[in-house]
C-alpha atoms as a PDB file:
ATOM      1  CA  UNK A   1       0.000   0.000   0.000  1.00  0.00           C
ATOM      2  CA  UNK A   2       1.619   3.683  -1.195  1.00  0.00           C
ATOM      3  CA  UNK A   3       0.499   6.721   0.908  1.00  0.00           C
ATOM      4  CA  UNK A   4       0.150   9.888  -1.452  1.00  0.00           C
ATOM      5  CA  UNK A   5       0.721  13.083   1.257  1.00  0.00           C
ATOM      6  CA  UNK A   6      -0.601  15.652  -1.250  1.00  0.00           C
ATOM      7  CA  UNK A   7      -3.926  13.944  -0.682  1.00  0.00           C
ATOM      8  CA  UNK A   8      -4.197  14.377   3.267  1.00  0.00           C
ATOM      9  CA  UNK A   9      -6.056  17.202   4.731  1.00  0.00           C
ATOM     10  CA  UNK A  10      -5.173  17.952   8.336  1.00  0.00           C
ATOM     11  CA  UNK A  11      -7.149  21.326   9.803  1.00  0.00           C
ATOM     12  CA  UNK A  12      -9.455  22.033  12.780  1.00  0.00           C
ATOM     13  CA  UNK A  13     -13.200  20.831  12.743  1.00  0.00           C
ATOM     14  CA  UNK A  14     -14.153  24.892  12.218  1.00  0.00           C
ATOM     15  CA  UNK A  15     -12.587  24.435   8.763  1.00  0.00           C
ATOM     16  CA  UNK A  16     -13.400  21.147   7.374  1.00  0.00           C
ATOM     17  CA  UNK A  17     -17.318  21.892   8.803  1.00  0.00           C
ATOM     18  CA  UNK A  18     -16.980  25.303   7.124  1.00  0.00           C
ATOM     19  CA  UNK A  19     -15.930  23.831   3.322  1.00  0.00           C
ATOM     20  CA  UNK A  20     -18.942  20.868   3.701  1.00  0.00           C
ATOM     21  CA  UNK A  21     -21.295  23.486   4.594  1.00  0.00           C
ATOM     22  CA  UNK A  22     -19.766  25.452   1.744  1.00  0.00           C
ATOM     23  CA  UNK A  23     -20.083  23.266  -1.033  1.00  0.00           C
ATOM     24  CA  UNK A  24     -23.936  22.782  -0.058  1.00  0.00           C
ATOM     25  CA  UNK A  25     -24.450  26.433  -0.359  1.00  0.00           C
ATOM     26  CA  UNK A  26     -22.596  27.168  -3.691  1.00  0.00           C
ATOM     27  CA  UNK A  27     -24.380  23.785  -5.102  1.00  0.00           C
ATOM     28  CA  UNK A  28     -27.538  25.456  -4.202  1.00  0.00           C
ATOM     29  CA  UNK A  29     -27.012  28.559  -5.635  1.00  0.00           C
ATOM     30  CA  UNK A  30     -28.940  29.148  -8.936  1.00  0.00           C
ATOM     31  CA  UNK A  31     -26.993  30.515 -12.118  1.00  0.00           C
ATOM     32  CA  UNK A  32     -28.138  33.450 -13.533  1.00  0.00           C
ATOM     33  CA  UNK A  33     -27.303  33.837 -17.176  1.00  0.00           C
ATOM     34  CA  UNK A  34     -25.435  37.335 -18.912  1.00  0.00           C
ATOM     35  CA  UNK A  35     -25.341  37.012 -22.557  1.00  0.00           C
ATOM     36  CA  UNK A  36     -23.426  33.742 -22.728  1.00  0.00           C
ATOM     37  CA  UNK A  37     -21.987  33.806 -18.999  1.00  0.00           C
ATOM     38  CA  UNK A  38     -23.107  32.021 -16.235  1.00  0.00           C
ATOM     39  CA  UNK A  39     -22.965  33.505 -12.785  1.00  0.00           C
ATOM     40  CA  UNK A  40     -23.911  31.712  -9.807  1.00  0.00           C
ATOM     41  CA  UNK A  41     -24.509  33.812  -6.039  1.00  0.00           C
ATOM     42  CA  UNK A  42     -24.697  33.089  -2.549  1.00  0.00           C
ATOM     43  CA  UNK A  43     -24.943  34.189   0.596  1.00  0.00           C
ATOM     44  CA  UNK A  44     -23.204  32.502   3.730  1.00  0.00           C
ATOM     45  CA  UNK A  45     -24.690  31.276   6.976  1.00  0.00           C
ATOM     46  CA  UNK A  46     -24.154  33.508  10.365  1.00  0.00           C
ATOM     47  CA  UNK A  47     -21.031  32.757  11.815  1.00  0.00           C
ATOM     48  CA  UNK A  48     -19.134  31.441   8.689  1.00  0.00           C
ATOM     49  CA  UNK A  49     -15.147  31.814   9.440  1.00  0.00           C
ATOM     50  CA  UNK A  50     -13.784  34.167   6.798  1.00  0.00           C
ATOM     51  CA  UNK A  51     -11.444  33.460   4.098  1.00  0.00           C
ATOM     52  CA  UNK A  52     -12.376  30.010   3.484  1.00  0.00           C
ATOM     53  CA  UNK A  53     -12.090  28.789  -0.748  1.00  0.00           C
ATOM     54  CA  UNK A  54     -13.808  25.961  -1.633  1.00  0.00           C
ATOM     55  CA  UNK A  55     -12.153  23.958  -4.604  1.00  0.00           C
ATOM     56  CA  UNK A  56     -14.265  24.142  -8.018  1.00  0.00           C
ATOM     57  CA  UNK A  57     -13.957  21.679 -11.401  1.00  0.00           C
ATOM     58  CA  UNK A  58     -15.255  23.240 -14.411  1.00  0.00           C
ATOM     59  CA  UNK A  59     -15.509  21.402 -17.691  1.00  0.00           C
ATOM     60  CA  UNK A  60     -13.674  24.450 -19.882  1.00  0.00           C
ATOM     61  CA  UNK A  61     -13.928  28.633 -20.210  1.00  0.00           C
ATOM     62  CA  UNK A  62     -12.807  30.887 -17.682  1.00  0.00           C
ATOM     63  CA  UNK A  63     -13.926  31.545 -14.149  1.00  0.00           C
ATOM     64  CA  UNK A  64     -13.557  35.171 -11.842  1.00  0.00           C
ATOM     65  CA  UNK A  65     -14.729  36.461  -8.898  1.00  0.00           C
ATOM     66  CA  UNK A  66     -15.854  40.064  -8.517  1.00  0.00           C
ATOM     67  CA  UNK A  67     -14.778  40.523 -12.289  1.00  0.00           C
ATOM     68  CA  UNK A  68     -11.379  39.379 -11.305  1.00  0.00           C
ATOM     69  CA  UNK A  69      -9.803  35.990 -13.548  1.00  0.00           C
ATOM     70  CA  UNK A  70      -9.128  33.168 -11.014  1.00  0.00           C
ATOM     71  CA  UNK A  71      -6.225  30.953 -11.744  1.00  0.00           C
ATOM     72  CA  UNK A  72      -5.913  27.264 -12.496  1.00  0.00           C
ATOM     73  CA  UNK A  73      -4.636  25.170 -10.688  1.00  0.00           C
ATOM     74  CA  UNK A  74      -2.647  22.338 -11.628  1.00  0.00           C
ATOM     75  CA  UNK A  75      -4.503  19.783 -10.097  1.00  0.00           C
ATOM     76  CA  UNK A  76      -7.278  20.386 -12.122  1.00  0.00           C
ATOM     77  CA  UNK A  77      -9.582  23.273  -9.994  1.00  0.00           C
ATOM     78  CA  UNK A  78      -9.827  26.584  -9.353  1.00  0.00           C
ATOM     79  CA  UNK A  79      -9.865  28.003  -5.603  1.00  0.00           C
ATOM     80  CA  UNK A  80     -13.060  29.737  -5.154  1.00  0.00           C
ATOM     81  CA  UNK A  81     -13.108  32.637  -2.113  1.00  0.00           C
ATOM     82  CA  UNK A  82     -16.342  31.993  -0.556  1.00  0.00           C
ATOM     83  CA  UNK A  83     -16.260  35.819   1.063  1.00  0.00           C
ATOM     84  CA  UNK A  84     -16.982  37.454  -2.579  1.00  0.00           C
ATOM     85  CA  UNK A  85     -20.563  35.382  -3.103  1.00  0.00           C
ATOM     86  CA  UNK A  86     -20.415  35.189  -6.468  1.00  0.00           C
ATOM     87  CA  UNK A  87     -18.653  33.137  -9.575  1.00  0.00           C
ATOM     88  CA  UNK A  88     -18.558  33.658 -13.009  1.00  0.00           C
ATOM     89  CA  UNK A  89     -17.883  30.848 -16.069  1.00  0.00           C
ATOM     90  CA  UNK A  90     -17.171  32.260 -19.076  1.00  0.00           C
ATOM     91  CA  UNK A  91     -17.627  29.946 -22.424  1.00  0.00           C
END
């Protein structure tokens, strides 16, 4: 059996609570559509520690935040900041 690091996630219960609520409120959220973009808004619960990103896979086009281009990553997602309550995909 191999052990792959990159793939642990060690943080407090505040933070790994905070990203599952967070993907059930952005996977909630209902895209609105601009011409050919799609933009998708939320609000967060009471409470909700700051600064927390929740990892996003897109099939293709560009994503922002707040009009601003977020960058791939590597590994295949983007890191969405859950503060700014909005995302963008761009064809």
């Amino acid at each position: 059996m191999t052990s792959d690091s990159s793939a642990l996630w060690i943080d407090t219960v505040v933070i790994f609570g905070a990203y599952w609520r967070a993907q059930r409120v952005v996977a909630a959220a209902i895209p609105t559509r601009n011409g050919s973009n799609l933009t998708w808004s939320w609000s967060l619960p009471a409470n909700f520690p700051p600064g927390i990103c929740l990892r996003v896979k897109v099939d293709g086009g560009a994503s922002k935040q707040s009009g601003v281009d977020l960058q791939w990553d590597n590994h295949g997602f983007y890191e969405v900041m859950l503060d700014a309550g909005n995302l963008t995909l761009s064809p």
